[in-house]
C-alpha atoms as a PDB file:
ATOM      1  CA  UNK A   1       0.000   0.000   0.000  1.00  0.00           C
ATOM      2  CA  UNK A   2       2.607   2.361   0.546  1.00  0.00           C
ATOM      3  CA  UNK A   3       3.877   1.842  -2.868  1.00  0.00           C
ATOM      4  CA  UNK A   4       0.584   2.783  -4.192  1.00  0.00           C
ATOM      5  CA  UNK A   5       0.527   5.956  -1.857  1.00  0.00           C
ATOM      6  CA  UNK A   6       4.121   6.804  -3.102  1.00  0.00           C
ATOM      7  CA  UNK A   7       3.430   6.384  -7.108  1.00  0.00           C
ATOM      8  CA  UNK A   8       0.126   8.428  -7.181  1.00  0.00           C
ATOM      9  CA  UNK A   9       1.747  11.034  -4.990  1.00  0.00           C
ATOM     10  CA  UNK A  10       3.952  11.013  -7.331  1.00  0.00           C
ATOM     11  CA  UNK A  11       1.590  11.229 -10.710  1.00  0.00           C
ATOM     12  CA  UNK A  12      -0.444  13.532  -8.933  1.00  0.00           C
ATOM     13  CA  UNK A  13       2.832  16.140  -8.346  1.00  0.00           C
ATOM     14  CA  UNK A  14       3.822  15.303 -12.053  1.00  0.00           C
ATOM     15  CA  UNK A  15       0.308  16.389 -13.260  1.00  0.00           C
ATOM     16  CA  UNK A  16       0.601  19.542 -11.570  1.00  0.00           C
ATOM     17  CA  UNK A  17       3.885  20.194 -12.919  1.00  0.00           C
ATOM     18  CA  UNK A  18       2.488  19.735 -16.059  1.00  0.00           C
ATOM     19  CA  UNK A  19      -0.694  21.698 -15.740  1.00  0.00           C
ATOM     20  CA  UNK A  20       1.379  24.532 -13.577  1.00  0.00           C
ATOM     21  CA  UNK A  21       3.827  24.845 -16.844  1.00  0.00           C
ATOM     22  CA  UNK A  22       0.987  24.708 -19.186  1.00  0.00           C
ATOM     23  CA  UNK A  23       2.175  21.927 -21.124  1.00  0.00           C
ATOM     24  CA  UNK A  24      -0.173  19.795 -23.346  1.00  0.00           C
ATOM     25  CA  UNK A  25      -0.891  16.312 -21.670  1.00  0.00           C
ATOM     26  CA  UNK A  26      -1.790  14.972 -25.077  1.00  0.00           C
ATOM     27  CA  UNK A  27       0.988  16.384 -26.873  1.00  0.00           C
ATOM     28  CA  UNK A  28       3.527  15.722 -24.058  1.00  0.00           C
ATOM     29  CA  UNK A  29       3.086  12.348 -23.161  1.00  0.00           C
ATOM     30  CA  UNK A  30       2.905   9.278 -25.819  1.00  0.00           C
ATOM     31  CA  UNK A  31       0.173   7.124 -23.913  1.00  0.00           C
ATOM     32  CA  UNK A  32      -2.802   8.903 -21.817  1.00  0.00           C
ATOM     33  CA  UNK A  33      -4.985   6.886 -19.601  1.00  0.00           C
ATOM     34  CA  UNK A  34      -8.958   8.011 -19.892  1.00  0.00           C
ATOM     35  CA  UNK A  35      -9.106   7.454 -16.262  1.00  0.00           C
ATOM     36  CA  UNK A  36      -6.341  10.428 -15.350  1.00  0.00           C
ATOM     37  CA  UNK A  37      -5.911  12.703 -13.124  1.00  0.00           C
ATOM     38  CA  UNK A  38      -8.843  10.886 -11.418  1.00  0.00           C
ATOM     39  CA  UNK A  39      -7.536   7.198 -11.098  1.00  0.00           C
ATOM     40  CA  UNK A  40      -4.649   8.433  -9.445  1.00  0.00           C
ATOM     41  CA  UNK A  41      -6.055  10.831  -6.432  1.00  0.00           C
ATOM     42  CA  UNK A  42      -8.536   7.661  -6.234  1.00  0.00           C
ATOM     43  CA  UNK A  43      -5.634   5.651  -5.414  1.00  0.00           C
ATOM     44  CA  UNK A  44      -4.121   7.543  -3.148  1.00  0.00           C
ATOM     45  CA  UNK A  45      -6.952   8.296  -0.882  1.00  0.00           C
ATOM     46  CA  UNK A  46      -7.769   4.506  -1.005  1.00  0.00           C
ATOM     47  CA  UNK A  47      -4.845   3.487  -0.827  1.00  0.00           C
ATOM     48  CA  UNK A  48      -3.590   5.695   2.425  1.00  0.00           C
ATOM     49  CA  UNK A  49      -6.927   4.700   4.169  1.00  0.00           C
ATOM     50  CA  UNK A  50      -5.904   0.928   3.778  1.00  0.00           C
ATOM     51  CA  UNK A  51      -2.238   1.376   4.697  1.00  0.00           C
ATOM     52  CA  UNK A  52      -3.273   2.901   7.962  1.00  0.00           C
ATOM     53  CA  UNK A  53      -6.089  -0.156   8.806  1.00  0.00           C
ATOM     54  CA  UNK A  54      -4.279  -3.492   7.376  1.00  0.00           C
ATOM     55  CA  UNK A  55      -3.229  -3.714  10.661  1.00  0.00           C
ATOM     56  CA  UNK A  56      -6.375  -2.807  12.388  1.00  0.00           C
ATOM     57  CA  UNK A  57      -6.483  -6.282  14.014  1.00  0.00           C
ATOM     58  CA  UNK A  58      -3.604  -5.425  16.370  1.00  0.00           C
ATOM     59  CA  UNK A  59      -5.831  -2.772  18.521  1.00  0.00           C
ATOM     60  CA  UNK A  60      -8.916  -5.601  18.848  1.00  0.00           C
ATOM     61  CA  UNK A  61      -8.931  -7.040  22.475  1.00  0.00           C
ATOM     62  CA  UNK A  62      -6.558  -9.721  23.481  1.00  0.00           C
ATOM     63  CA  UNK A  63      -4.566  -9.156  19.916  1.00  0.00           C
ATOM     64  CA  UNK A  64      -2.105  -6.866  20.591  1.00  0.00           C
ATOM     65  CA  UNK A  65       1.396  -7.921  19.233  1.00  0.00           C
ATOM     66  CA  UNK A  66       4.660  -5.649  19.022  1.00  0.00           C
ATOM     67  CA  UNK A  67       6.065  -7.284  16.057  1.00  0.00           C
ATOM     68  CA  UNK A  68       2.848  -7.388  14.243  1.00  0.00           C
ATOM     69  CA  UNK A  69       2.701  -3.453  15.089  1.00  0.00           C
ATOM     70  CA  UNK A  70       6.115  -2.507  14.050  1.00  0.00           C
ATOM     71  CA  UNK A  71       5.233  -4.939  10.647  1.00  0.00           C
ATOM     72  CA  UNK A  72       2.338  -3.150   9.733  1.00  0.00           C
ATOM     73  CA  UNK A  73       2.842   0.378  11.161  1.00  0.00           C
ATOM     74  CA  UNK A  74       6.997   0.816  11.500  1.00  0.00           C
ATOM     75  CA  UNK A  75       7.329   0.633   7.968  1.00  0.00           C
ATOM     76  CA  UNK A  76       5.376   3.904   7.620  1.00  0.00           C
ATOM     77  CA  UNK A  77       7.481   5.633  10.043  1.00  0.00           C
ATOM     78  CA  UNK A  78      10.658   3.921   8.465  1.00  0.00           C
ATOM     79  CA  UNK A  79      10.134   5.464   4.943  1.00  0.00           C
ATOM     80  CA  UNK A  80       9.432   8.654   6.187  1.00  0.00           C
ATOM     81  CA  UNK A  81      12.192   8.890   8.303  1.00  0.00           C
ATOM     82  CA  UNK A  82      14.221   7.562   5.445  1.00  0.00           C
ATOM     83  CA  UNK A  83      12.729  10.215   2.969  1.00  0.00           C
ATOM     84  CA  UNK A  84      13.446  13.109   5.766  1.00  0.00           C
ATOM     85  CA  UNK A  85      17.114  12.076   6.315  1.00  0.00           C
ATOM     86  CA  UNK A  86      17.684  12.117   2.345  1.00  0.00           C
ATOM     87  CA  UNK A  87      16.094  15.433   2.747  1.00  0.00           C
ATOM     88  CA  UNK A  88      17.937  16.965   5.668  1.00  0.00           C
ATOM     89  CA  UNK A  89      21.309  15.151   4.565  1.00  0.00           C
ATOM     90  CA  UNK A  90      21.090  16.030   0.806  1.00  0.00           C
ATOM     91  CA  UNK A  91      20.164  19.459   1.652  1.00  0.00           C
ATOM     92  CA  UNK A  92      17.382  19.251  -1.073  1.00  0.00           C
ATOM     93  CA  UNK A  93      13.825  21.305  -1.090  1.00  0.00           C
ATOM     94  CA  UNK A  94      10.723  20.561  -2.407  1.00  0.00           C
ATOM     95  CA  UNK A  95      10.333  22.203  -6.075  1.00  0.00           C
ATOM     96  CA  UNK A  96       6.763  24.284  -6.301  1.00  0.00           C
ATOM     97  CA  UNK A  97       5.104  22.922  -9.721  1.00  0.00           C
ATOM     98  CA  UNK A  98       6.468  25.672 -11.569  1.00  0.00           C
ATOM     99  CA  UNK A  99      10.030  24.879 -10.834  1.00  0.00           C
ATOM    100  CA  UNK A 100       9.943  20.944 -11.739  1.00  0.00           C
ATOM    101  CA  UNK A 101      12.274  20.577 -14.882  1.00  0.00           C
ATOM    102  CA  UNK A 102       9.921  18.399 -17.232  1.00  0.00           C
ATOM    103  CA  UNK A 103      12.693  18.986 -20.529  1.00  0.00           C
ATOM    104  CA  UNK A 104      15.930  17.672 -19.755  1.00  0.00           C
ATOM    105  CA  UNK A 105      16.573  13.564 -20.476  1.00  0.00           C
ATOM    106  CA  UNK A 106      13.344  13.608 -22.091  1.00  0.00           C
ATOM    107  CA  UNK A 107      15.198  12.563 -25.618  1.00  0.00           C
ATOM    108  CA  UNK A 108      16.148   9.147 -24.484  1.00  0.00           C
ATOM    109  CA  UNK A 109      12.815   8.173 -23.989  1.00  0.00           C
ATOM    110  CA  UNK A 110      11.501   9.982 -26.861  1.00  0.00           C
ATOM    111  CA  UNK A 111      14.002   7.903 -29.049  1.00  0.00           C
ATOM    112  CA  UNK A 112      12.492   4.631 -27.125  1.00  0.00           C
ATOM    113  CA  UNK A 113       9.044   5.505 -27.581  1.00  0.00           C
ATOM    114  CA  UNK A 114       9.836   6.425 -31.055  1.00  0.00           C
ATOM    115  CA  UNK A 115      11.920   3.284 -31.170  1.00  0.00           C
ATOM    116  CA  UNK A 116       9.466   0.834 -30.097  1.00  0.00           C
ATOM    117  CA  UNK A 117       6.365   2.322 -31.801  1.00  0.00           C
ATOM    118  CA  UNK A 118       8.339   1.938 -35.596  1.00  0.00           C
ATOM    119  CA  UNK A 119       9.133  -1.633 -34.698  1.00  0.00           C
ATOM    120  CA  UNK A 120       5.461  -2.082 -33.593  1.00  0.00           C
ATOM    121  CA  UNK A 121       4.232  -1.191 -36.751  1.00  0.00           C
ATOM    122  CA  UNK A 122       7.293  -3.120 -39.165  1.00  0.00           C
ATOM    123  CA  UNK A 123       6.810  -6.118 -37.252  1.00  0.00           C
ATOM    124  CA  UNK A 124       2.662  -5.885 -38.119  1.00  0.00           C
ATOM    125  CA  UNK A 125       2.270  -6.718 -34.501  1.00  0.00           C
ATOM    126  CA  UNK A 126      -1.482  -5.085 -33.955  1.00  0.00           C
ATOM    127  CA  UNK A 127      -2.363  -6.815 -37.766  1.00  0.00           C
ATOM    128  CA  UNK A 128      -2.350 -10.458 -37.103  1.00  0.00           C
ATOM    129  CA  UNK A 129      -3.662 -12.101 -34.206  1.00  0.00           C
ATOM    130  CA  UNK A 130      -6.461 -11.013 -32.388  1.00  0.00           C
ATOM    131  CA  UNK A 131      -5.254 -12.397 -28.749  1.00  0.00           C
ATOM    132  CA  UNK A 132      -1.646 -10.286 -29.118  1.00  0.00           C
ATOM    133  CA  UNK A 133      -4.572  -7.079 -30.012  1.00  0.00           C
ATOM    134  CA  UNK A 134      -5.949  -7.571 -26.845  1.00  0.00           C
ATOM    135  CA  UNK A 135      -3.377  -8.240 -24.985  1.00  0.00           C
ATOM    136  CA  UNK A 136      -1.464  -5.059 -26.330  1.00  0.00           C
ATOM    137  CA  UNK A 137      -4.477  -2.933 -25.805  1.00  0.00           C
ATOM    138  CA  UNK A 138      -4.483  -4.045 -21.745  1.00  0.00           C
ATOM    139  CA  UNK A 139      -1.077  -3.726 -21.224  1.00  0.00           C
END
């Protein structure tokens, strides 16, 4: 769960970035999920609620367990403390949307996108088989 709460924490700051620099989501990025931004602040807020009660057993009577506690609740406190000594040691801030550099190393994966989409469409891929269209179209 805290994976989940980390990666669409992430998307969400990224899609403010990109909104905050008024950059083109369709132009900007080669794949665009119909569900975005709203898939992603739906994960988050589901998937904070359940990283706080997986361990909700712990607190019922006659349950209690340190080491199940420190499995399900230390990790929290581990990452962030983690993620504030990288802070405080690194001496790094957090950019406001407006400062987030969306350019630079963006012509690698332009080249792979570019890349894998030409050999998509010389290998005839999407033409043949109707189980490799379906499977390319979920993932």
């Amino acid at each position: 769960m805290l994976n989940w709460v980390i990666i669409s924490g992430t998307w969400i700051r990224f899609n403010a970035a990109i909104k905050a620099q008024h950059i083109d989501r369709q132009i900007y990025l080669p794949n665009l999920s119909r569900w975005q931004p709203y898939a992603a602040h739906w994960t988050f807020f589901w998937a904070s609620v359940f990283l706080w009660v997986q361990g909700y057993a712990v607190f019922l009577k006659g349950k209690w367990s340190v080491a199940t506690f420190i499995f399900n609740y230390g990790i929290i406190a581990l990452a962030g403390g983690i993620g504030l000594i990288w802070k405080i040691v690194k001496r790094t801030h957090f950019q406001r949307s407006k400062e987030v550099d969306l350019v630079s190393g963006c012509d690698f994966f332009d080249a792979l996108t570019d890349y894998y989409r030409d050999r998509r469409e010389t290998d005839g891929v999407t033409q043949g088989n109707w189980k490799r269209r379906v499977m390319d179209k979920l993932f």
